[in-house]
N, C-alpha and C. Protein backbone atom coordinates (compact mmCIF):
# COMPACT_ATOMS: atom_id res chain seq x y z
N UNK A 1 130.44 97.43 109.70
CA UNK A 1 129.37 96.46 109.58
C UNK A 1 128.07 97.06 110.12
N UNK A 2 127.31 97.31 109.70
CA UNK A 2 125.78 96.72 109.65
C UNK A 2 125.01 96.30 110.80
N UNK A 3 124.49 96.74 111.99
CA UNK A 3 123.97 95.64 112.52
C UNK A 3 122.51 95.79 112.62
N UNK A 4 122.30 96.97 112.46
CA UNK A 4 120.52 97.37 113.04
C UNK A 4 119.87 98.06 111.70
N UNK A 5 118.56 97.63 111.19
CA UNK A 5 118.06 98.64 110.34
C UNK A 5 117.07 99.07 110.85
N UNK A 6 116.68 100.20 110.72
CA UNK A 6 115.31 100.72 111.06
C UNK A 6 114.73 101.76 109.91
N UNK A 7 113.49 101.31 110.02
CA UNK A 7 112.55 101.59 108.76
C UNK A 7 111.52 101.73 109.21
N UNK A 8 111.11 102.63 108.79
CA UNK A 8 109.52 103.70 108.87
C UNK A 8 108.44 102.90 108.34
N UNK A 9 107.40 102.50 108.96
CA UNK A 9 106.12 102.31 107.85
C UNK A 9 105.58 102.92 107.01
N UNK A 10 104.74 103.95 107.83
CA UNK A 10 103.84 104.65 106.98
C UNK A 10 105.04 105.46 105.65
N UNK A 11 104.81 105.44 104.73
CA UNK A 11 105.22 106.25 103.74
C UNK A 11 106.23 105.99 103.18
N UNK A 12 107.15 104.96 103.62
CA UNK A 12 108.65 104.30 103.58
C UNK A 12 108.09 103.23 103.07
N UNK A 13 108.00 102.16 104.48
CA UNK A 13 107.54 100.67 103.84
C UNK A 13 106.04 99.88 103.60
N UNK A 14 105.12 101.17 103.70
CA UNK A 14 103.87 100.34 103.33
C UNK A 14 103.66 101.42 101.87
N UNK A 15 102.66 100.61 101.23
CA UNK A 15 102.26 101.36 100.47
C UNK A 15 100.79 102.35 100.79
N UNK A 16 100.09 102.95 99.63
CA UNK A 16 99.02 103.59 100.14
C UNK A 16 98.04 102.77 100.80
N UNK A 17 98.05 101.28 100.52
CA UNK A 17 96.76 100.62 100.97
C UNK A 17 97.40 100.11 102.47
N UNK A 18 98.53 100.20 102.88
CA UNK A 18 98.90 100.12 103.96
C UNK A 18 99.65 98.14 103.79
N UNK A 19 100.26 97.95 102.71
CA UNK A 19 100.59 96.98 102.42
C UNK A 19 102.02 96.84 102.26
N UNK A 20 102.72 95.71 102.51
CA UNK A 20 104.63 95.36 102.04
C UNK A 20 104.58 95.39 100.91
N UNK A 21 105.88 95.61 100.47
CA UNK A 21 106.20 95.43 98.77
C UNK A 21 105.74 93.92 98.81
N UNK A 22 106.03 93.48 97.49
CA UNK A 22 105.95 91.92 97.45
C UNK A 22 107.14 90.70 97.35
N UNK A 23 108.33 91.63 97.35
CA UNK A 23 109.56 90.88 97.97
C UNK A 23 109.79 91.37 98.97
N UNK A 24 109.75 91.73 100.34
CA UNK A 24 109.69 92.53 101.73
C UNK A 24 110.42 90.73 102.31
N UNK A 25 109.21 89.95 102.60
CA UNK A 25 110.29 88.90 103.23
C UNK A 25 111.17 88.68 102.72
N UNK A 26 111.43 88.46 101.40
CA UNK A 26 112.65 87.66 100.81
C UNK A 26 113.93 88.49 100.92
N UNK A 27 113.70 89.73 100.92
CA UNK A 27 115.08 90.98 101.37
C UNK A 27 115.07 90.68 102.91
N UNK A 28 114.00 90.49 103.58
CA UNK A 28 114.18 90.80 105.29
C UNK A 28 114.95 89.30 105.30
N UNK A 29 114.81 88.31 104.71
CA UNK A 29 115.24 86.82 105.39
C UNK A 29 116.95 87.30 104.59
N UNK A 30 117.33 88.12 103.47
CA UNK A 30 118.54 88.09 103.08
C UNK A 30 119.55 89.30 104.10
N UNK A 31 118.45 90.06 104.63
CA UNK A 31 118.90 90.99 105.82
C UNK A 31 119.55 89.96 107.42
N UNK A 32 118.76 89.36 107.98
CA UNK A 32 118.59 88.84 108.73
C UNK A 32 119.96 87.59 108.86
N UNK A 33 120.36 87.11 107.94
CA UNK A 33 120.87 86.07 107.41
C UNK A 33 122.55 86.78 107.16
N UNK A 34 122.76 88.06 107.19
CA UNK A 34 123.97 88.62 107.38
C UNK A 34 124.16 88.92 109.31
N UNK A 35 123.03 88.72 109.80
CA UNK A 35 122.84 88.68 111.53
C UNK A 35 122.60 89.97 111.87
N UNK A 36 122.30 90.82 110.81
CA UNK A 36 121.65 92.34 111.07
C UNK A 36 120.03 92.25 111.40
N UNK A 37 119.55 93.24 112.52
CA UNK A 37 118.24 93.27 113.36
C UNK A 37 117.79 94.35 112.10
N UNK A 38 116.31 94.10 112.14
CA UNK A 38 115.41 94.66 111.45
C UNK A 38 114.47 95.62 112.55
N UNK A 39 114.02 97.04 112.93
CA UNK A 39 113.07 97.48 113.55
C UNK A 39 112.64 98.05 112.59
N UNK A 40 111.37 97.51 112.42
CA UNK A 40 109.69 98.50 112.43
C UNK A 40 109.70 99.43 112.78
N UNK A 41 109.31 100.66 112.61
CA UNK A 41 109.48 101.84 113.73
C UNK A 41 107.73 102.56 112.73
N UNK A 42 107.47 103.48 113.81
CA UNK A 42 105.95 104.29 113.46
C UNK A 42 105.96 105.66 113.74
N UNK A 43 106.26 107.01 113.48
CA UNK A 43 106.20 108.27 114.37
C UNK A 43 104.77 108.48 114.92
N UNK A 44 103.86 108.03 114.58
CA UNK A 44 102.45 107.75 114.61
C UNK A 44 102.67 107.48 116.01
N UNK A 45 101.59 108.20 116.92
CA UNK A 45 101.37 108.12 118.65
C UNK A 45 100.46 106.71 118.90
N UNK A 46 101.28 106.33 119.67
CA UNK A 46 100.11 104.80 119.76
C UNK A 46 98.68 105.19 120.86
N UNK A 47 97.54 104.47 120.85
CA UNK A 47 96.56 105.14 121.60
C UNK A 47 96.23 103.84 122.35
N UNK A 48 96.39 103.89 123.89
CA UNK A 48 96.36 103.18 125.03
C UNK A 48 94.67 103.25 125.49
């Protein structure tokens, strides 16, 4: 089973304009709904 996904933004899940597909919630609420966690993740350095 399934419990964690993790997914990249840049280049994975946004597009070039820095946008979600246009079914993104409707897969994340059918993700979520099997009780599997969704992380966001960025390799991108965050700036404090």
């Amino acid at each position: 089973m399934i419990n964690i996904i993790a997914i990249d933004l840049d280049g994975s899940l946004l597009d070039d304009n820095k946008n979600l597909p246009g079914d993104f919630w409707e897969v994340a609420e059918q993700v979520f709904k099997t009780g599997t966690h969704m992380i966001i993740a960025s390799g991108r350095p965050s700036i404090i």
